[in-house]
Protein backbone atom coordinates (compact mmCIF):
# COMPACT_ATOMS: atom_id res chain seq x y z
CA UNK A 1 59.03 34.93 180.77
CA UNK A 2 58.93 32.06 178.23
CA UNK A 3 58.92 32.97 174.46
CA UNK A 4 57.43 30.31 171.79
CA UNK A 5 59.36 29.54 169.02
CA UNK A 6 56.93 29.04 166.52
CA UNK A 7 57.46 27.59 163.09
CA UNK A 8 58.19 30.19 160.43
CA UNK A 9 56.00 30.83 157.49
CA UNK A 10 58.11 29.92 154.00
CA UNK A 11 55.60 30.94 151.34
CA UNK A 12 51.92 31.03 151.06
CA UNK A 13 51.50 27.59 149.03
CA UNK A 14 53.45 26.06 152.36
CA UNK A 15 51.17 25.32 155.13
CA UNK A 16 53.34 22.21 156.50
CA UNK A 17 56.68 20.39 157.15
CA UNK A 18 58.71 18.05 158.77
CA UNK A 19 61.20 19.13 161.68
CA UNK A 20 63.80 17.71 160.14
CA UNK A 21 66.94 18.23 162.82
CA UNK A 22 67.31 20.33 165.52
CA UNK A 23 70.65 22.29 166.06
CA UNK A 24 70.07 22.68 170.00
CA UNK A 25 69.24 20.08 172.96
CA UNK A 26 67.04 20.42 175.53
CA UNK A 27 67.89 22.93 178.28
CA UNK A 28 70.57 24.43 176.07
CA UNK A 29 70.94 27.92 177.00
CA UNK A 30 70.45 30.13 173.37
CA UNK A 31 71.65 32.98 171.82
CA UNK A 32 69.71 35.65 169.92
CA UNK A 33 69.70 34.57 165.99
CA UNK A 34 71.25 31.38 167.23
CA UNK A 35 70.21 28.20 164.44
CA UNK A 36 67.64 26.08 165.91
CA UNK A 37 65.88 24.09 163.79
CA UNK A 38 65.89 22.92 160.17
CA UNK A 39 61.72 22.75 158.55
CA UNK A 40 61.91 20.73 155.59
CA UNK A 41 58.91 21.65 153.68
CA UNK A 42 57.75 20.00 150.21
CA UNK A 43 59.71 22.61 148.18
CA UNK A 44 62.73 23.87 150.45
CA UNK A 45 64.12 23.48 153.67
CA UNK A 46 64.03 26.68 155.97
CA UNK A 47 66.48 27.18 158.89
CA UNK A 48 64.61 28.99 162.34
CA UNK A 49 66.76 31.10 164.38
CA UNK A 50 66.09 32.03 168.03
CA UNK A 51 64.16 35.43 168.55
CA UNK A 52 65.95 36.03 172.31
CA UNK A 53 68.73 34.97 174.55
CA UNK A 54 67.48 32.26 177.28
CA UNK A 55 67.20 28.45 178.10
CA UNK A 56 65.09 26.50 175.63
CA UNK A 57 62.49 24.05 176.50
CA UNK A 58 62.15 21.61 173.47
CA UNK A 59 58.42 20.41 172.66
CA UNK A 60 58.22 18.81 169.27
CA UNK A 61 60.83 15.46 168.05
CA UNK A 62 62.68 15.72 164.86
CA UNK A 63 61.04 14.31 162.32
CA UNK A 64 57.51 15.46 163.31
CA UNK A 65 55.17 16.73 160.90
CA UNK A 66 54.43 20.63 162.23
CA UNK A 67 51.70 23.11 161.11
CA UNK A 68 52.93 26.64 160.43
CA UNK A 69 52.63 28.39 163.47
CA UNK A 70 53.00 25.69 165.65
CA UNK A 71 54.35 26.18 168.96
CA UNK A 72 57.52 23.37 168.61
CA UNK A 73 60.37 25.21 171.73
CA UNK A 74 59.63 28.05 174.42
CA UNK A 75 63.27 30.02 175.24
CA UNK A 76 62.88 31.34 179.14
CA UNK A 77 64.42 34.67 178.96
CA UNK A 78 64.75 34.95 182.64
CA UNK A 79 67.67 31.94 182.50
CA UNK A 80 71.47 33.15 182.72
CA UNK A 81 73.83 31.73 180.73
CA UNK A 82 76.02 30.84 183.60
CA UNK A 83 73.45 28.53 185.45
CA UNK A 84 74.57 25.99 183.15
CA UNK A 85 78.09 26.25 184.31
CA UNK A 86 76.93 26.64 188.27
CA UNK A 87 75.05 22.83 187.71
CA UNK A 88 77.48 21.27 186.02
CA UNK A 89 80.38 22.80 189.08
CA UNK A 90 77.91 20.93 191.31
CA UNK A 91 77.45 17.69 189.50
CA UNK A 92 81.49 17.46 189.72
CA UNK A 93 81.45 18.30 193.33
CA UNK A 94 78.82 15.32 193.63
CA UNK A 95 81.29 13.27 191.36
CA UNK A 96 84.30 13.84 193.66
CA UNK A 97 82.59 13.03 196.88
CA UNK A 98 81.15 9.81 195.62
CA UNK A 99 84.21 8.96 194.23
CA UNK A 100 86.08 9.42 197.54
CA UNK A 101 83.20 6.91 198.97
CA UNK A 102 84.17 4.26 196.45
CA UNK A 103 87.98 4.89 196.98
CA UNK A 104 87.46 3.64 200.82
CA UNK A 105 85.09 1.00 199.82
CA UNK A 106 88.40 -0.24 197.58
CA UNK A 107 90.59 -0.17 200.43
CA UNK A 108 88.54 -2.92 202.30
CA UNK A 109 88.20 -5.24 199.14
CA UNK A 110 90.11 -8.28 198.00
CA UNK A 111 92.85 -6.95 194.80
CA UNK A 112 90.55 -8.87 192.89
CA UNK A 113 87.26 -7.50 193.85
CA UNK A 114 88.78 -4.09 193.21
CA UNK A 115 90.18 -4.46 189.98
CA UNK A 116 86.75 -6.00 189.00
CA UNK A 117 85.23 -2.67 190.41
CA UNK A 118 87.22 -0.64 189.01
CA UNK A 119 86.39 -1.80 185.70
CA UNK A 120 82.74 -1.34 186.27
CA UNK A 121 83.60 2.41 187.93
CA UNK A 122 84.99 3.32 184.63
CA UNK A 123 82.04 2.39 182.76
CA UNK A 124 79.76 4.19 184.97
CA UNK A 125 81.91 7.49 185.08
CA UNK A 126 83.69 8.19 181.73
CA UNK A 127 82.54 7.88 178.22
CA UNK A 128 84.62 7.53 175.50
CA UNK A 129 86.82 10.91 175.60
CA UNK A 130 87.53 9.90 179.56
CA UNK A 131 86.02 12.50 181.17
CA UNK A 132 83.41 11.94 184.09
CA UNK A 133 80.11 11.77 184.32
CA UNK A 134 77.62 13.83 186.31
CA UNK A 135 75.30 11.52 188.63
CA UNK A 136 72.58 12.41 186.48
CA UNK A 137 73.85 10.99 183.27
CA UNK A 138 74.71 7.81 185.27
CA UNK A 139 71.57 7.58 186.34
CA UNK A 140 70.30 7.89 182.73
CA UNK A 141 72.86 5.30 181.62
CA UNK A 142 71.35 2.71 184.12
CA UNK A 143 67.62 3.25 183.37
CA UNK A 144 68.12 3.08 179.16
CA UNK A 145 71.11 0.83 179.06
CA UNK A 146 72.97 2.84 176.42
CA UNK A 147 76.71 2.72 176.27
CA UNK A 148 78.48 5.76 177.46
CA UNK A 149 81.63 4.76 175.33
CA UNK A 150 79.07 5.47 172.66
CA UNK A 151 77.66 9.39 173.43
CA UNK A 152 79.64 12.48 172.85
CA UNK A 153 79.52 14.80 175.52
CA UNK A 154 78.24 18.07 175.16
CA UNK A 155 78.88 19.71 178.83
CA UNK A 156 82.12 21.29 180.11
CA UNK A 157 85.53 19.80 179.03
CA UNK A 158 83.26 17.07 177.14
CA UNK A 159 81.26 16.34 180.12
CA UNK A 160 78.43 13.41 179.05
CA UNK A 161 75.50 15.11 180.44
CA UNK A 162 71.52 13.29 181.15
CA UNK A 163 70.75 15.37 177.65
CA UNK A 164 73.04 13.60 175.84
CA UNK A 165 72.61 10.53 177.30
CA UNK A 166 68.83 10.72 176.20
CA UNK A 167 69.54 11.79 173.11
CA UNK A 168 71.73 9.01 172.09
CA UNK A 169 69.18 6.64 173.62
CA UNK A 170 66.27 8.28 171.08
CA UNK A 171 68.84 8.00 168.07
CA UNK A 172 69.39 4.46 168.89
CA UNK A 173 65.61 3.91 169.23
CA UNK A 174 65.09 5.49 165.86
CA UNK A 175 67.92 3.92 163.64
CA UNK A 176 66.18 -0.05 165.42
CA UNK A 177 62.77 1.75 164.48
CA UNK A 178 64.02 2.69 160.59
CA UNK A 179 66.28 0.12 159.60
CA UNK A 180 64.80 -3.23 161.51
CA UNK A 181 65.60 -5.95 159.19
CA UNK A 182 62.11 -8.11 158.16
CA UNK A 183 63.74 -11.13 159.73
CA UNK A 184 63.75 -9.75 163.09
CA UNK A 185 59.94 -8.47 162.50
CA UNK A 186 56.35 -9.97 162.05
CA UNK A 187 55.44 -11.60 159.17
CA UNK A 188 54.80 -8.95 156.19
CA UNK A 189 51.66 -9.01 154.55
CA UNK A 190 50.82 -8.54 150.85
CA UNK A 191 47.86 -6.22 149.62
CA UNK A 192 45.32 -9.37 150.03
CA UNK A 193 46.17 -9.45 153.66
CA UNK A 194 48.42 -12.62 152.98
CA UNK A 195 51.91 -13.12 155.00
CA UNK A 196 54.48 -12.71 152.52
CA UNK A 197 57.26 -15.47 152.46
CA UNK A 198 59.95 -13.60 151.93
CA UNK A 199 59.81 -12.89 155.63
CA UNK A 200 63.54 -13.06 156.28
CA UNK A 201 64.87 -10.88 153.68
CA UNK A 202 66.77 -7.72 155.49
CA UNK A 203 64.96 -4.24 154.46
CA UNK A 204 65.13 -0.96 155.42
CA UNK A 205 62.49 0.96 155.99
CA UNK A 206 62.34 4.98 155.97
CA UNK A 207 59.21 7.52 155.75
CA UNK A 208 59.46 9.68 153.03
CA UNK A 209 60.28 12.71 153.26
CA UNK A 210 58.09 16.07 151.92
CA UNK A 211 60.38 17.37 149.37
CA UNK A 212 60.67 13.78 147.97
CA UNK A 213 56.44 12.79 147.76
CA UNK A 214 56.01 16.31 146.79
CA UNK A 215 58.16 15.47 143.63
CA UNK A 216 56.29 12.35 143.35
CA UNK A 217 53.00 14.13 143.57
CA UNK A 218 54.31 16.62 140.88
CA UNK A 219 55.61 13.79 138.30
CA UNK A 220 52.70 11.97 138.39
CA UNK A 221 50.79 15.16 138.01
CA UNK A 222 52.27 16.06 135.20
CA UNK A 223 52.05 12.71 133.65
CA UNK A 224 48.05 12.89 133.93
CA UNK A 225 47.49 16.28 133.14
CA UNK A 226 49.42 17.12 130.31
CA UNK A 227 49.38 15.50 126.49
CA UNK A 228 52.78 15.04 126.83
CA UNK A 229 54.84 13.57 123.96
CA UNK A 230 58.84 13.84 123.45
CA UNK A 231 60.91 14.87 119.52
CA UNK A 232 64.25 13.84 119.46
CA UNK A 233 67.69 15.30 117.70
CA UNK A 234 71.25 14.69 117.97
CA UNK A 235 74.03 17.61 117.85
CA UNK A 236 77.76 18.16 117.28
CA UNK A 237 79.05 19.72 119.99
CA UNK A 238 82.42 19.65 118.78
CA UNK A 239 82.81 23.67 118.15
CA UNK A 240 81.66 24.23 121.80
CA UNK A 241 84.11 22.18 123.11
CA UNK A 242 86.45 23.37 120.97
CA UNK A 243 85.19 27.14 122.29
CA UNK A 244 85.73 26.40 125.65
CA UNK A 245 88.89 24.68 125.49
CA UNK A 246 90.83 27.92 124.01
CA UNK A 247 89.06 30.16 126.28
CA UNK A 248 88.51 28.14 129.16
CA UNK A 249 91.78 29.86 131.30
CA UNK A 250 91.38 33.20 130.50
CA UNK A 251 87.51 33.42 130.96
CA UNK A 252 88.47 31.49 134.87
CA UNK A 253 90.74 34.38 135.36
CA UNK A 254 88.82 37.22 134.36
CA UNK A 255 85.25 35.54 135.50
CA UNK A 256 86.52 33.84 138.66
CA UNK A 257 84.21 30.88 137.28
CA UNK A 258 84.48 28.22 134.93
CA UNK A 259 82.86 28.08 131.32
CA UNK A 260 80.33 25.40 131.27
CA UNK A 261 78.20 23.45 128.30
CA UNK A 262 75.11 24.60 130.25
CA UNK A 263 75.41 28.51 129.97
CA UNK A 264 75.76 27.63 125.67
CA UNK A 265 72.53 25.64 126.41
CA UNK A 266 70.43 28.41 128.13
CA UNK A 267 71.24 30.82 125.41
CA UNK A 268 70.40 28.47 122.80
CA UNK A 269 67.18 27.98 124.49
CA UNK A 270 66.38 31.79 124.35
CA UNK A 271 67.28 32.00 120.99
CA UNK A 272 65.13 29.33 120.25
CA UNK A 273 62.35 30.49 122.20
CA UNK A 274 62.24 33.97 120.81
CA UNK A 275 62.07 32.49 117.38
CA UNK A 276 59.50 29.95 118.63
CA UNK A 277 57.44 32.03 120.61
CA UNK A 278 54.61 29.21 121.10
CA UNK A 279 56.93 26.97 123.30
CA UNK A 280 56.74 30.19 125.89
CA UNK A 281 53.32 29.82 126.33
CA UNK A 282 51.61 27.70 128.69
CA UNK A 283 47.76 27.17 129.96
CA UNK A 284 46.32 28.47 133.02
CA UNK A 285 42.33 27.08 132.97
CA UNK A 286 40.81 28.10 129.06
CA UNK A 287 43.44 30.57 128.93
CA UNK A 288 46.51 30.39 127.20
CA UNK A 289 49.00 33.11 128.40
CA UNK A 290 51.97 34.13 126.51
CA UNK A 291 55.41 34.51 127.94
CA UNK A 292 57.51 37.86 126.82
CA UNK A 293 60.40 37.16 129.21
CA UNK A 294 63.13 34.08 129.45
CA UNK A 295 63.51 33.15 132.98
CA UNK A 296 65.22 29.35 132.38
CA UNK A 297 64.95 26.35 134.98
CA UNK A 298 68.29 24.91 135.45
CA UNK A 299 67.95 21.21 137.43
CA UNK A 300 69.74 20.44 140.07
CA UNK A 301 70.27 16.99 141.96
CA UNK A 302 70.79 16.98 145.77
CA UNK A 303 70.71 14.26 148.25
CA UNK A 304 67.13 14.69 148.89
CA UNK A 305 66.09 14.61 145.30
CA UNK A 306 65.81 17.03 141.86
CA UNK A 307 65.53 20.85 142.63
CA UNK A 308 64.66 23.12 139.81
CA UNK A 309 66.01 26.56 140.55
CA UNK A 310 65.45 29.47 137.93
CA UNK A 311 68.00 31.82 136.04
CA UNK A 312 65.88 35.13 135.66
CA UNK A 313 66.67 37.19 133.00
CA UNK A 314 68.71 35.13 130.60
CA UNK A 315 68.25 36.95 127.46
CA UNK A 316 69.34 40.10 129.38
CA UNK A 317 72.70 38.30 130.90
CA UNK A 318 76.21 37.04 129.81
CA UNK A 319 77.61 33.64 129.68
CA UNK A 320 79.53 34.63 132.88
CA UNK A 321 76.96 35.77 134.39
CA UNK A 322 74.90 32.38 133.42
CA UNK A 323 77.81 30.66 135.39
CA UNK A 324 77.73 32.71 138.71
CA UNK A 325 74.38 32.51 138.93
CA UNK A 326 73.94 28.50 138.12
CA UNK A 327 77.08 27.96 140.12
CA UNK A 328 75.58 30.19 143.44
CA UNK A 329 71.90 28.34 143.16
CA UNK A 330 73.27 24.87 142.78
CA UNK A 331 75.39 25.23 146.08
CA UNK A 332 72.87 26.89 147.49
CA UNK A 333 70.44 23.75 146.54
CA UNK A 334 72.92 21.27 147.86
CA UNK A 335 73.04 23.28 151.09
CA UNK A 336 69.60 23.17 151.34
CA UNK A 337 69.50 27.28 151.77
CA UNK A 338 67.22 27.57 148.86
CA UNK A 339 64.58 29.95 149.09
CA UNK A 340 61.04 29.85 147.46
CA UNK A 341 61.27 31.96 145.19
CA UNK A 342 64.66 31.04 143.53
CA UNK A 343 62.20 27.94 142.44
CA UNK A 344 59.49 29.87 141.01
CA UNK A 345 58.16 31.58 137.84
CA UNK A 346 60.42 29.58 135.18
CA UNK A 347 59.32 29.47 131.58
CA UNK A 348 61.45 26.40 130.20
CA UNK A 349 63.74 23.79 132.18
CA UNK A 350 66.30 22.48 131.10
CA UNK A 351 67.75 18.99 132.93
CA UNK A 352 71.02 17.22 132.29
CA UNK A 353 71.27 13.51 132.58
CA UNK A 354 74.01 13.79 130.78
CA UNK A 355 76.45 14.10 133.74
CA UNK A 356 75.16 10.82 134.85
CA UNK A 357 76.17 8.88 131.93
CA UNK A 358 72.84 8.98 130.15
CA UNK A 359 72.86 8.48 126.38
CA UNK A 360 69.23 9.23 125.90
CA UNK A 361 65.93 10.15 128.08
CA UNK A 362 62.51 11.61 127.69
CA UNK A 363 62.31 14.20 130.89
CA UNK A 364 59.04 15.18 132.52
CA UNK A 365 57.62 18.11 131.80
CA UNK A 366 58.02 21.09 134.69
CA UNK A 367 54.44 22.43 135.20
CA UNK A 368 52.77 25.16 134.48
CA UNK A 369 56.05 24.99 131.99
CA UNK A 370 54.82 23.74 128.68
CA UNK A 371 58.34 22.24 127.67
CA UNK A 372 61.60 20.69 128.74
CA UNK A 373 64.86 20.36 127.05
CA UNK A 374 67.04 16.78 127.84
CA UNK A 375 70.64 17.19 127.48
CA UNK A 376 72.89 13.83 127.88
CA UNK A 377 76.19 12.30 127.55
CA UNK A 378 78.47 13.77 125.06
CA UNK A 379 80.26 10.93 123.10
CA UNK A 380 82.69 10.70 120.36
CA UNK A 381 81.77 8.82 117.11
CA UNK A 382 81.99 8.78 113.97
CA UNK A 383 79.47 10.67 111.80
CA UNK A 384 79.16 11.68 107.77
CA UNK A 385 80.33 15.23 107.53
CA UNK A 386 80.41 16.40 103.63
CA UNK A 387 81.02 13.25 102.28
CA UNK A 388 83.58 11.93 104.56
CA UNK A 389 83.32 10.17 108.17
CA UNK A 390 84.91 12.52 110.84
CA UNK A 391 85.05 11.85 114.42
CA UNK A 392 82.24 14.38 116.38
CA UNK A 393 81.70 15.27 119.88
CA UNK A 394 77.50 14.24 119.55
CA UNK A 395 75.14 14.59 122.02
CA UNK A 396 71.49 13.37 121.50
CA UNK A 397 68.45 16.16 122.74
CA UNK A 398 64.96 15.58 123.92
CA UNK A 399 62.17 17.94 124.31
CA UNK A 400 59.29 16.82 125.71
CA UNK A 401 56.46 19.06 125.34
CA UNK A 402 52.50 19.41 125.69
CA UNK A 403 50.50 18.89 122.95
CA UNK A 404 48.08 20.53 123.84
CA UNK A 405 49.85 24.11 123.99
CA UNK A 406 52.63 23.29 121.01
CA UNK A 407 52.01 21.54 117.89
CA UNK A 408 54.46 18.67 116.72
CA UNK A 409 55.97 21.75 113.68
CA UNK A 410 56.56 23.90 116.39
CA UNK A 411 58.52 21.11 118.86
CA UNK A 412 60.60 19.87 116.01
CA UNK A 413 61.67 23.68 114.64
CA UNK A 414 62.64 24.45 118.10
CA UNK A 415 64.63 21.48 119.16
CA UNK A 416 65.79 22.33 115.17
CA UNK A 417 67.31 25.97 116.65
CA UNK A 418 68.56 25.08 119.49
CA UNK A 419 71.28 22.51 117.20
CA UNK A 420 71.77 25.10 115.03
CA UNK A 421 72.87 28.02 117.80
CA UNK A 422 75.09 25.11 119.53
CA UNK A 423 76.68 23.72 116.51
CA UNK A 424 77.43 27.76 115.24
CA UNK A 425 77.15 29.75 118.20
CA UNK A 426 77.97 33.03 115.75
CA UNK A 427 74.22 32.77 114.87
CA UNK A 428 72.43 33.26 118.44
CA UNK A 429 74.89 36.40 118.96
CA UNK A 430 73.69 37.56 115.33
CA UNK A 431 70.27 36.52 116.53
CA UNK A 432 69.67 34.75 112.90
């Protein structure tokens, strides 16, 4: 009996993906709850596990765009797990005997012709851990040329099998596809159909993938739907630092994680929120709804582009807690084993370019959000400090916001509270 795999539904607002890798080959005999496939969607990517044990029959190529519900594997439930051992004893049996044949050919040959076919023996029967091929795979070699010193074998003892031979001969395909330099292509053309000149300049050339035009989609979104305009303000971060620097050990020991400069940045946002109520707010239609709890957007960059998980709850949590829980969603992110509802529901973002070595920003805004707070690079310089120049640990902040939901008095008092809470953290645990 054959079983579909079908691909999984992530969320309601997700109707589409990419197959982005697949963690079996074709004819691979499956486990129950074994991985399968990775679907890369436009907000997360979802791993698919198999539903029973059996040999699956792939019928969708990675990096396909596939509907949910879409039949992309059927697993044959009837298969035993030891046929696969039974073909490959026979393919060695096959291997021996022709081997034999070619050992008396050798006999009969000059010591030169035999050396010469030895050489070419080798590269028909061993790859590049030395361990023989089955006649199929040599068979595979010959009709797509690839080199077996090149494929990994998959089969017993490292046996190259015909899968893996056609799988390297697809990645190879792909990567010439992808990356084909212009000067080994057709002229280019320019949007008013003229050939470019530039026509032997190397590129590289790679479809985008979901999760990176869906942040597209959503910046330029934001961009022409909001009134969007950005207040700036510097702080002195020097009693943070100083803050975590005599506690940093003992709250590692008794937290298990480290204190951070973004946990003293969420609470400062709460406090700052709660006394600014109308940066909570945000517009759905003609309707302006009012936020009464402080779930905060922490961003996170990964590999395949800006991920804005949320930290529920933050006015009800500890610093420590602020930690575990940005520490668990950003290697979670960076694993790719978010789920969709770690990214939704946020009230306020907050995005550090900081770590990059930014000195100063204006971030988008995160809709249906209505603000977002910039943090960047921390710096020491001089600044005037009751009458005399010190040396501060300053940091310059950016909150973009949209006019239409918060007035420019509001913005600047808020961005205002959130300096004073960082540079005295006594007040946002006095809540004054």
């Amino acid at each position: 009996m054959a079983i579909e795999v079908k691909v999984p539904s992530v969320g309601e607002s997700v109707t589409s993906g990419v197959l982005a890798s697949w963690r079996v080959k074709d004819g691979d005999f499956v486990q129950r709850d074994d991985p399968l496939f990775d679907l890369e969607t436009d907000k997360i990517t979802q791993e698919a596990t198999a539903e029973a044990d059996g040999r699956i029959s792939l019928k969708a190529n990675e990096g396909d765009e596939v509907e949910v519900g879409q039949v992309v594997a059927e697993i044959d439930d009837s298969a035993k797990a030891d046929d696969e051992s039974e073909e490959k004893d026979e393919a060695e049996d096959e291997a021996g005997e022709s081997k034999k044949k070619e050992e008396t050919a050798e006999d009969e040959e000059s010591t030169s012709e035999k050396s010469e076919r030895e050489t070419e023996s080798d590269k028909g029967k061993s790859g590049d851990s030395g361990h023989p091929l089955s006649p199929a795979a040599r068979r595979a070699i010959e009709e797509t040329g690839v080199d077996p010193e090149q494929v990994k074998g998959s089969g017993k003892d490292g046996r190259i099998t015909k899968n893996d031979v056609l799988q390297a001969a697809k990645q190879t395909g792909d990567s010439s596809d992808e990356e084909k330099p212009a000067s080994e292509s057709s002229a280019r053309k320019d949007d008013s159909g003229k050939e470019s000149a530039d026509t032997d300049k190397p590129v590289t050339r790679k479809k985008l993938s979901p999760l990176r035009r869906r942040i597209g989609e959503r910046l330029v979104a934001s961009q022409r739907d909001t009134a969007t305009l950005t207040t700036f303000n510097e702080v002195d971060l020097s009693t943070v630092k100083n803050l975590r620097a005599r506690h940093q050990d003992a709250f590692t020991k008794r937290h298990g994680v480290k204190l951070g400069f973004m946990s003293f940045f969420v609470k400062a946002a709460v406090h700052a929120l709660k006394s600014v109520p109308e940066v909570n707010a945000q517009l759905d239609g003609d309707h302006l709804i009012q936020n009464h709890f402080y779930d905060i957007a922490v961003a996170v960059s990964t590999e395949k582009g800006l991920l804005v998980p949320v930290i529920r709850d933050c006015d009800k949590i500890s610093y420590a807690e602020i930690e575990k829980r940005i520490a668990d969603v950003a290697q979670r992110a960076k694993e790719g084993k978010l789920q969709l509802e770690d990214l939704e529901g946020g009230v306020f973002t907050i995005t550090n370019g900081g770590i990059f070595g930014s000195m100063l920003s204006t971030p988008v805004i995160n809709p249906p959000q209505s603000a977002i707070l910039g943090m960047h690079s921390i710096i020491d310089r001089p600044v005037a400090v009751d009458g005399t120049v010190e040396i501060r640990s300053m940091m310059y902040l950016a909150l973009s916001y949209d006019h239409r939901v918060i007035d420019g008095r509001e913005a600047v008092t808020f961005l205002r509270k959130i300096k004073e809470v960082l540079e005295d953290p006594a007040r946002g645990l006095l809540e004054v």
